[in-house]
Protein backbone atom coordinates (compact mmCIF):
# COMPACT_ATOMS: atom_id res chain seq x y z
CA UNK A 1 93.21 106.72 90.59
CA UNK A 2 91.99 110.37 91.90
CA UNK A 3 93.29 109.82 95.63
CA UNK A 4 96.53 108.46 94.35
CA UNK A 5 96.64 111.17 92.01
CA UNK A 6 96.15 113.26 95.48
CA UNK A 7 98.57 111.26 97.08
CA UNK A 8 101.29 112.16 95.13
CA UNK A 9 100.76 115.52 94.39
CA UNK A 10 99.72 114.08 97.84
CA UNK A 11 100.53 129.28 114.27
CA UNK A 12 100.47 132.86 113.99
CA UNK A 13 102.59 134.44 111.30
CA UNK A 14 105.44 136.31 111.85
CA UNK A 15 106.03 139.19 109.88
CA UNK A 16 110.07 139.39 108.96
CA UNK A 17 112.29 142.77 108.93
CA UNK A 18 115.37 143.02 106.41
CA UNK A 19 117.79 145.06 105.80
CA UNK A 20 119.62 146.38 102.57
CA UNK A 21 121.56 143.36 102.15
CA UNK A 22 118.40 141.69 101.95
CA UNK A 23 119.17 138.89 105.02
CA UNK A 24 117.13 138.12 108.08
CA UNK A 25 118.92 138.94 111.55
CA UNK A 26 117.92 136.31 113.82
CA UNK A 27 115.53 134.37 111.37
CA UNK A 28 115.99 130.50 110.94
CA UNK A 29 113.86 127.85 108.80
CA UNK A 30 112.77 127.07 112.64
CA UNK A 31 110.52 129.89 112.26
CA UNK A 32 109.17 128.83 108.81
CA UNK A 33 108.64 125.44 110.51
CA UNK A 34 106.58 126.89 113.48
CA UNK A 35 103.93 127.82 111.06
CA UNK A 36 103.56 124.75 109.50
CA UNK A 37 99.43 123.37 109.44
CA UNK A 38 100.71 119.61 111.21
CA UNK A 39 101.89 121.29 114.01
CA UNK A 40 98.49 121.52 115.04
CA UNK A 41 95.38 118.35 114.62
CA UNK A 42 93.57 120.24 111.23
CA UNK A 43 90.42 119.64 109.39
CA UNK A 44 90.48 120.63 105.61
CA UNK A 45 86.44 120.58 105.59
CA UNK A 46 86.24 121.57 102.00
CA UNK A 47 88.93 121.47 98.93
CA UNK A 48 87.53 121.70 95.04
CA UNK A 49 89.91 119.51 93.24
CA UNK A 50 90.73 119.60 89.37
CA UNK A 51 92.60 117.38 87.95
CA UNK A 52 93.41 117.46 84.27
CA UNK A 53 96.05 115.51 81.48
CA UNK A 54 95.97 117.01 77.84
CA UNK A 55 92.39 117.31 77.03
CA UNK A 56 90.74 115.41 80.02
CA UNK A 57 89.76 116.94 82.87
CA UNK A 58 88.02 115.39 86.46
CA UNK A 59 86.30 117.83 89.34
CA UNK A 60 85.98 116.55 92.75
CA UNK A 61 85.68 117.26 96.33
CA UNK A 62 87.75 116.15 99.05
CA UNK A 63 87.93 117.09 102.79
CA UNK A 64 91.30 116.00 104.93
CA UNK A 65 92.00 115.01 108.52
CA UNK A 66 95.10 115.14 110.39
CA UNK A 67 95.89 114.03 113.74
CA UNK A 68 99.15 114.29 115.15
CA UNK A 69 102.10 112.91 115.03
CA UNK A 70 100.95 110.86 112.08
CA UNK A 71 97.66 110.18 110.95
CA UNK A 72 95.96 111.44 107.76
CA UNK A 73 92.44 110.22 106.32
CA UNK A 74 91.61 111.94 102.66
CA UNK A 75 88.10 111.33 101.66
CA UNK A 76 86.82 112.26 98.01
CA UNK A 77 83.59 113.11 96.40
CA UNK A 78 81.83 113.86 93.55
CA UNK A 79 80.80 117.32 93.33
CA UNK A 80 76.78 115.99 93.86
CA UNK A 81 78.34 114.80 96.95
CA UNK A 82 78.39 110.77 96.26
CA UNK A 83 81.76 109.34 97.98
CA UNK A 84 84.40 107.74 95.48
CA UNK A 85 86.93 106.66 98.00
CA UNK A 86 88.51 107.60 100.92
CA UNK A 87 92.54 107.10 101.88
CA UNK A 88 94.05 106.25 105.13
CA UNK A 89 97.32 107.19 105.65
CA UNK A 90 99.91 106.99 109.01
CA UNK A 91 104.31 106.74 108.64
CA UNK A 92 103.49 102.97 108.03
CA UNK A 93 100.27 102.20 106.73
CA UNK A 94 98.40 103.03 103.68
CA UNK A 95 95.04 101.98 103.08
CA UNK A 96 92.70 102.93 100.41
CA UNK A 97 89.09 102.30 99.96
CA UNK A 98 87.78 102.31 96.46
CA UNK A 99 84.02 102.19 96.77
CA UNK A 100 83.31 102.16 92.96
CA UNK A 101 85.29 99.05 92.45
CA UNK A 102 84.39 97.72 95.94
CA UNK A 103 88.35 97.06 96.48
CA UNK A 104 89.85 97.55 100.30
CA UNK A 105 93.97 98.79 98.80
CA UNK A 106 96.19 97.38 101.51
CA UNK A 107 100.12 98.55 101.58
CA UNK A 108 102.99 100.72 103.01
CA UNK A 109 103.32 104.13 102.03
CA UNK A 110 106.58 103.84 100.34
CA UNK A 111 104.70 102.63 97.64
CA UNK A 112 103.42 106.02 96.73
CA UNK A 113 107.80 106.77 96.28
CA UNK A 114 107.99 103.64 94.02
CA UNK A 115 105.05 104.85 91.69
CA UNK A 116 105.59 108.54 91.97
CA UNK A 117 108.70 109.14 92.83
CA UNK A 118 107.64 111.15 95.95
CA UNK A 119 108.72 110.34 99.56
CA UNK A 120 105.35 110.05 101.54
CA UNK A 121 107.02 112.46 104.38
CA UNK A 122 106.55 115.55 101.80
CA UNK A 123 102.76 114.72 101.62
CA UNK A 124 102.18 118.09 103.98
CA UNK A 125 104.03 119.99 101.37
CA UNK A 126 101.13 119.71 99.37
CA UNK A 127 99.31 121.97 101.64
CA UNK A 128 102.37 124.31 102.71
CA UNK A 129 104.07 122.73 104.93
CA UNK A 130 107.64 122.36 104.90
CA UNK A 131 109.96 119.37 105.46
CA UNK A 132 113.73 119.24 106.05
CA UNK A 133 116.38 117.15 108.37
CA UNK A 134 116.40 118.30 111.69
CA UNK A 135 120.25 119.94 111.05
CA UNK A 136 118.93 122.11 108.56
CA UNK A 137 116.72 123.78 110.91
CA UNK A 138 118.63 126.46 112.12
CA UNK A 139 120.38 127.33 108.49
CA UNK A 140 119.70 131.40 108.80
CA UNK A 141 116.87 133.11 106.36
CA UNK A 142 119.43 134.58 104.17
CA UNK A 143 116.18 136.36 101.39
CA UNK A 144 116.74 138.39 98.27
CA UNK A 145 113.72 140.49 97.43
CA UNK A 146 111.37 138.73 99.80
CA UNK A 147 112.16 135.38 98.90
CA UNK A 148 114.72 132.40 100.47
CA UNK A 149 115.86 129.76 97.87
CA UNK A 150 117.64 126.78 98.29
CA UNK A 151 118.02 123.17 98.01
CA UNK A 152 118.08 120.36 100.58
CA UNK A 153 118.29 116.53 100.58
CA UNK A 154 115.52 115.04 102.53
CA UNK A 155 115.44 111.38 102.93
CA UNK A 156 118.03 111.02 100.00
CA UNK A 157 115.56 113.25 97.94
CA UNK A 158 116.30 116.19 96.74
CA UNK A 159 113.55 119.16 96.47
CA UNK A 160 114.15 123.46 96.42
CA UNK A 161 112.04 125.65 98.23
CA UNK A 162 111.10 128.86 97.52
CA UNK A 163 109.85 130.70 101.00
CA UNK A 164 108.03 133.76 101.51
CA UNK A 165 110.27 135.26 103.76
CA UNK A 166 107.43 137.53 105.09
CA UNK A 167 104.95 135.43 106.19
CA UNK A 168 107.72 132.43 106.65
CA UNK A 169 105.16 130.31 104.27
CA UNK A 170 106.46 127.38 101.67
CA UNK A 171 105.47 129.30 98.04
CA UNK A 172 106.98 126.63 95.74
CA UNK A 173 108.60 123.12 96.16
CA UNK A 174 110.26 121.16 93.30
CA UNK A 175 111.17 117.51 93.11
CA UNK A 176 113.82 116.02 90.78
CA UNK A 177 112.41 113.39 89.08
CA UNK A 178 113.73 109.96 88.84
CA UNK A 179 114.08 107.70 85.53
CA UNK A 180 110.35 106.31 86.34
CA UNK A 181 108.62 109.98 87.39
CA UNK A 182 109.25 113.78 86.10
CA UNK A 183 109.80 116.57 87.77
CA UNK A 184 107.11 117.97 90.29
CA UNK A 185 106.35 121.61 91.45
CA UNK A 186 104.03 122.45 93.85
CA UNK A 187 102.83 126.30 93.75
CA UNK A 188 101.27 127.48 96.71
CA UNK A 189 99.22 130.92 96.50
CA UNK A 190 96.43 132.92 97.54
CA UNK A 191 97.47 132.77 101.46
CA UNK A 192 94.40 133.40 104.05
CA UNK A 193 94.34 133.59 107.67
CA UNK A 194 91.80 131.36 109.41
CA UNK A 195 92.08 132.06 113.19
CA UNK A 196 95.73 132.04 113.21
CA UNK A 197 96.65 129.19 111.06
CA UNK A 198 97.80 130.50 107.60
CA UNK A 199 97.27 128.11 104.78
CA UNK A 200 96.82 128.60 100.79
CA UNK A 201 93.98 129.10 99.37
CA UNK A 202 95.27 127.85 95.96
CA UNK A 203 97.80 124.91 94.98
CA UNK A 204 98.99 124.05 91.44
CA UNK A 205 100.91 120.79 91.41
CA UNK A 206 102.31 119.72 87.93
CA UNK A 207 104.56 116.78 86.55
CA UNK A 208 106.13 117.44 83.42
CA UNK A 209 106.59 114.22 82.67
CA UNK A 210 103.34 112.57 82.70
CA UNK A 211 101.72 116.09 81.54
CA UNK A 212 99.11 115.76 84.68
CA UNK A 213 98.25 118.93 86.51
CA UNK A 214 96.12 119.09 89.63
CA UNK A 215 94.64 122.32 90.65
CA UNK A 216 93.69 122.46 94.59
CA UNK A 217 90.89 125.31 96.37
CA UNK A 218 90.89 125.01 99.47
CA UNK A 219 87.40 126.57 101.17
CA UNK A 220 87.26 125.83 104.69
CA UNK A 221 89.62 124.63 107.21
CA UNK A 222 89.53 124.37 110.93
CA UNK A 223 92.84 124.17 113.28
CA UNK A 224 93.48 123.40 115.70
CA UNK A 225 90.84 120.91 115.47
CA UNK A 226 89.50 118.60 118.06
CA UNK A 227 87.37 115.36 116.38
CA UNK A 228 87.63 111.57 115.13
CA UNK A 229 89.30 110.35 111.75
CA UNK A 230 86.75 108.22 111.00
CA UNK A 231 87.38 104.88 109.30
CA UNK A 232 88.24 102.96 106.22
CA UNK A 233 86.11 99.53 106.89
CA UNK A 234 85.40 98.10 103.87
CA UNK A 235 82.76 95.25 104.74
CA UNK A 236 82.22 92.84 101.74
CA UNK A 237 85.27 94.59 99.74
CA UNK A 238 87.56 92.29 98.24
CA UNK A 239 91.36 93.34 99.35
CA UNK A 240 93.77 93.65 97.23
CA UNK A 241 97.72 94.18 98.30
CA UNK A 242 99.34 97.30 96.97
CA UNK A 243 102.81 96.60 95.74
C-alpha cells in the first residue's frame, strides 16, 4: 500500500532575465527540460516520507534509484530501518516486493493509470521533473511575475504546470482527475543545489478525492551517480499478478 501510495503520487541552473512585459527572450521549456534530475543516473539516498488520510498518519523512509533511459527501483523502510518493500519499475515492467506479506506483485505499469489515474511517464514529476510531447518543447517561456503557467496534454492526459521561470524548475503540477481518481497536485519547494543538480527539498502531493496527502523530505541525493539497482528477487514469495 505505501509504495503504491508512492507510486502514484509516484544540470546547472540557469538563471532567466525578463523584461517589463514580463516574457523570456530566447527561453524555451527546452531549457526547463535540461535541468530535469533523469537526465542524469541519480541516487535519492535518503527521503522521510509522511503519508496521512483524515486522522491516520504513516512515517517511512525510502531511498530511489534511477538509471537511464528507464529504470527506477524505490525501496521503503521503517524509520528503525527494517525494509517493508521495495518497487521495480522500467516503461514496461512493474514489480513490487511486499516483504511483510511475502507477495512478489507482478504487472505493467499502466496499472498504476487504471488505479490512480496517473500515467506512469509523470512518475519523475514527483521529484521535479517535467514531462511534455516533444512539439511542445520549444513553446517560448512567456512568465508573469516569475512564473510560466499553462496546460498541456501528455499521453491524452491533461496536467498544468506552474514553472519557476528563474531557476527553470517544475513548482506545481496538477492532474484532472478521472470518474475513478480526484484531482492531484504536486507542490514542489524548498529548492537546494547539490553539486549542480537542483532538486526540492520538499514535495506535497494531495488528492482531493480520496483526502490522502503525502508529504516528501528529501535529505541526500547524489547525481550523476554511478552504481547498481539492486534487485527485487523474492525467493519463497508467492506471486501474485497485478491487474
Amino acid at each position: 500500500m505505501i509504495i503504491s501510495s508512492l507510486l502514484a503520487g509516484c544540470s546547472a541552473t540557469r538563471k532567466a532575465a525578463s523584461n517589463d512585459s514580463g516574457n523570456i527572450s530566447g527561453n524555451t521549456l527546452e531549457s526547463v527540460f535540461r535541468n530535469n534530475l533523469s537526465n542524469n543516473d541519480f541516487y535519492i539516498q535518503k527521503a522521510e516520507i509522511n503519508f496521512f488520510q483524515d486522522n491516520i498518519s504513516v512515517r517511512v523512509v525510502a531511498d530511489m534509484k534511477f538509471k537511464r533511459p528507464d529504470s527506477v527501483m524505490i525501496t521503503v523502510r521503517s524509520r528503525t530501518g527494517i525494509e517493508a518493500g521495495r518497487a521495480f519499475i522500467t516503461k514496461d515492467t512493474l514489480i513490487i516486493k511486499d516483504r511483510f506479506n511475502k507477495k512478489l506483485l507482478i504487472g505493467k505499469p499502466e496499472v498504476l493509470a487504471k488505479k490512480y489515474g496517473i500515467d506512469p511517464s509523470f512518475l519523475f514529476t514527483v521529484i521535479g521533473d517535467i514531462v511534455v510531447e516533444e512539439k511542445d518543447r520549444d513553446l517560448f517561456l512567456e512568465c508573469s511575475k516569475g512564473e510560466y503557467r499553462r496546460e498541456f496534454y501528455v499521453h491524452g492526459k491533461k496536467v498544468q504546470y506552474i514553472i519557476d521561470c528563474q531557476r527553470k524548475k517544475l513548482k506545481q503540477a496538477y492532474f484532472e482527475g478521472e470518474i475513478n481518481s480526484g484531482n492531484v497536485t504536486i507542490s514542489l519547494k524548498e529548492f537546494d543545489n547539490e553539486g549542480k543538480t537542483v532538486f526540492p527539498g520538499l514535495i506535497e502531493i494531495n488528492d482531493d478525492l480520496k483526502s490522502v496527502g503525502i508529504i516528501i523530505e528529501i535529505r541526500k541525493i547524489e547525481s550523476p551517480w554511478n552504481g547498481r539497482l539492486g534487485s527485487v528477487s523474492g525467493q519463497g514469495y508467492k506471486v501474485v499478478k497485478i491487474r
